[in-house]
C-alpha atoms as a PDB file:
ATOM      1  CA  UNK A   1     162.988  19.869 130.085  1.00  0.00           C
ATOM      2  CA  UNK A   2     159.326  21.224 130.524  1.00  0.00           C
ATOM      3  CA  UNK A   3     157.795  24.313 129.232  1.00  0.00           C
ATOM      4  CA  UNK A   4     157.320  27.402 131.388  1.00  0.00           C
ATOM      5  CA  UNK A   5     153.578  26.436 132.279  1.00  0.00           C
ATOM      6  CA  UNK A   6     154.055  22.726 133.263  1.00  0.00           C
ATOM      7  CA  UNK A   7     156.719  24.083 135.432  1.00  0.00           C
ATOM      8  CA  UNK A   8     154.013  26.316 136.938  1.00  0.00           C
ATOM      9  CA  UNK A   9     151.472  24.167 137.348  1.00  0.00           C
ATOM     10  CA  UNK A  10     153.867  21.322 139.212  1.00  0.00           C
ATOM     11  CA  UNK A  11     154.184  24.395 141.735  1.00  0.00           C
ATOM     12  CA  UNK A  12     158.043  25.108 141.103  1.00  0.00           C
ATOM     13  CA  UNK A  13     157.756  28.605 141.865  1.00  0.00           C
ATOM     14  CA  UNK A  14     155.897  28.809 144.397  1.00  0.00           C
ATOM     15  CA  UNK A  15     151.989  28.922 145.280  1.00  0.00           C
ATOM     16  CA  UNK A  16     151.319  32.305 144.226  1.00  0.00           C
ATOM     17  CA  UNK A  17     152.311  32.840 140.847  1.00  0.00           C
ATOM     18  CA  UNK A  18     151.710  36.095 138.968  1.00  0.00           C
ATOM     19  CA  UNK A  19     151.698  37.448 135.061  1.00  0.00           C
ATOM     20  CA  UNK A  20     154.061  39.513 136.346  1.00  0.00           C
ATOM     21  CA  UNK A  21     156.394  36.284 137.664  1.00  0.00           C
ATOM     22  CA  UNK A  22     155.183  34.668 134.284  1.00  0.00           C
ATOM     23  CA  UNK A  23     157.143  37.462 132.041  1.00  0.00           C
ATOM     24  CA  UNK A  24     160.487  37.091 133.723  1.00  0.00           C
ATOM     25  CA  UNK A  25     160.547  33.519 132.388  1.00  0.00           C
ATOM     26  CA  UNK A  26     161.839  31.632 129.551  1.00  0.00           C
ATOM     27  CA  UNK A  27     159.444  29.396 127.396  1.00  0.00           C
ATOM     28  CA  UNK A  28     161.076  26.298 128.624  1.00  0.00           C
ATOM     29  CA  UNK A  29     162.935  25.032 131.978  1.00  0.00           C
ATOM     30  CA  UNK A  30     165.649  22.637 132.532  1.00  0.00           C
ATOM     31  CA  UNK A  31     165.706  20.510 135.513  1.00  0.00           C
ATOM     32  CA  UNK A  32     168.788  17.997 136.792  1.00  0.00           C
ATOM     33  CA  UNK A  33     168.942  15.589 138.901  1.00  0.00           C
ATOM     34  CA  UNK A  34     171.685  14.283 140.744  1.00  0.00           C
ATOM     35  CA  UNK A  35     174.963  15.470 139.625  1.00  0.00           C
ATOM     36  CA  UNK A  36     174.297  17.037 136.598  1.00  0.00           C
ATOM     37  CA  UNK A  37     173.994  20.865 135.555  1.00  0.00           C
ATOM     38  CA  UNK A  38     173.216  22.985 133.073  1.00  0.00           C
ATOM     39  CA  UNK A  39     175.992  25.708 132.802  1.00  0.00           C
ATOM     40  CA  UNK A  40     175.419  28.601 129.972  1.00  0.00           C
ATOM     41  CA  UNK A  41     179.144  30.023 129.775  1.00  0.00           C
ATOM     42  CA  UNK A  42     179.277  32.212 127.224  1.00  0.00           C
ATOM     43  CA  UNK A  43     180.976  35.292 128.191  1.00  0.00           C
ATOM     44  CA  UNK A  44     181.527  33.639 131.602  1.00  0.00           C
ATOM     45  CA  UNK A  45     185.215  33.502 132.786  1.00  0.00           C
ATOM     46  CA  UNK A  46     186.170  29.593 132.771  1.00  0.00           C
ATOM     47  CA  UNK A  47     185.938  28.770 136.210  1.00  0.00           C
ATOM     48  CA  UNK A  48     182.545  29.295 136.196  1.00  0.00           C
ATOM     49  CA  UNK A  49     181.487  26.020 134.485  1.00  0.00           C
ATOM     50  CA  UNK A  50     183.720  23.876 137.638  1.00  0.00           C
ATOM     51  CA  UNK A  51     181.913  25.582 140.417  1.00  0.00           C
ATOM     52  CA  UNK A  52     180.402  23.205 142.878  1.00  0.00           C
ATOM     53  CA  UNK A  53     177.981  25.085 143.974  1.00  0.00           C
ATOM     54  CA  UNK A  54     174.718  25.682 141.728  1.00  0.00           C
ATOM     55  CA  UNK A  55     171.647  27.122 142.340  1.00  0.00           C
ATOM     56  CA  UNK A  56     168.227  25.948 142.559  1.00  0.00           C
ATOM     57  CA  UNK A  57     166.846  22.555 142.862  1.00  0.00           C
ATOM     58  CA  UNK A  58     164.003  20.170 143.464  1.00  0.00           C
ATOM     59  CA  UNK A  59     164.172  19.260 146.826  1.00  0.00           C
ATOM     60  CA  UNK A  60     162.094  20.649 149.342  1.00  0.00           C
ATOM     61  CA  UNK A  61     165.114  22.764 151.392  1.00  0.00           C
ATOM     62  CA  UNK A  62     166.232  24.007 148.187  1.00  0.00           C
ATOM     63  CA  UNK A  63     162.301  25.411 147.189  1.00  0.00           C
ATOM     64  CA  UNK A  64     161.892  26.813 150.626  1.00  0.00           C
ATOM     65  CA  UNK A  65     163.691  29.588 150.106  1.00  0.00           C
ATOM     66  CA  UNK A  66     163.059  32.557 152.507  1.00  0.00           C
ATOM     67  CA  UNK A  67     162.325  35.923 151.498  1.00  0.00           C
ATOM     68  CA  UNK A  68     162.020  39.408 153.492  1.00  0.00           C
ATOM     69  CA  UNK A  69     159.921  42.376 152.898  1.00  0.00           C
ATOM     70  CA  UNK A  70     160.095  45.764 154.289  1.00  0.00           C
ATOM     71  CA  UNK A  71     157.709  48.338 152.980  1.00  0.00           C
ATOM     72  CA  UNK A  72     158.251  52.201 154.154  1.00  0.00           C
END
């Protein structure tokens, strides 16, 4: 558990990081390791806390996450 700018500054989102980025995230962040997980259920149906898939991680593969543009 860090706050929002720790998280920031270790470079978890990403080398470019705008006020704009900055506003769309919580004070603090919650990182696990290994097999653990935070799961916020409320007003989830119950499956959703036994998934075995979860988003997001620390490892390199998981932070290089590609992203596509297209401007008209």
């Amino acid at each position: 558990l860090i706050d929002r700018d720790e998280a920031v500054d270790r470079g978890w989102f990403g080398p470019k990081f705008t006020d704009a980025a900055r506003e769309r995230i919580g004070d603090l962040v919650v990182a696990c390791k290994g097999t653990f997980a935070v799961v916020g259920v409320e007003g989830e149906p119950p499956h959703v806390a036994r998934l075995i898939g979860q988003h997001g991680g620390l490892t390199a593969a998981e932070m290089a996450v590609p992203l596509w543009t297209y401007r008209a």
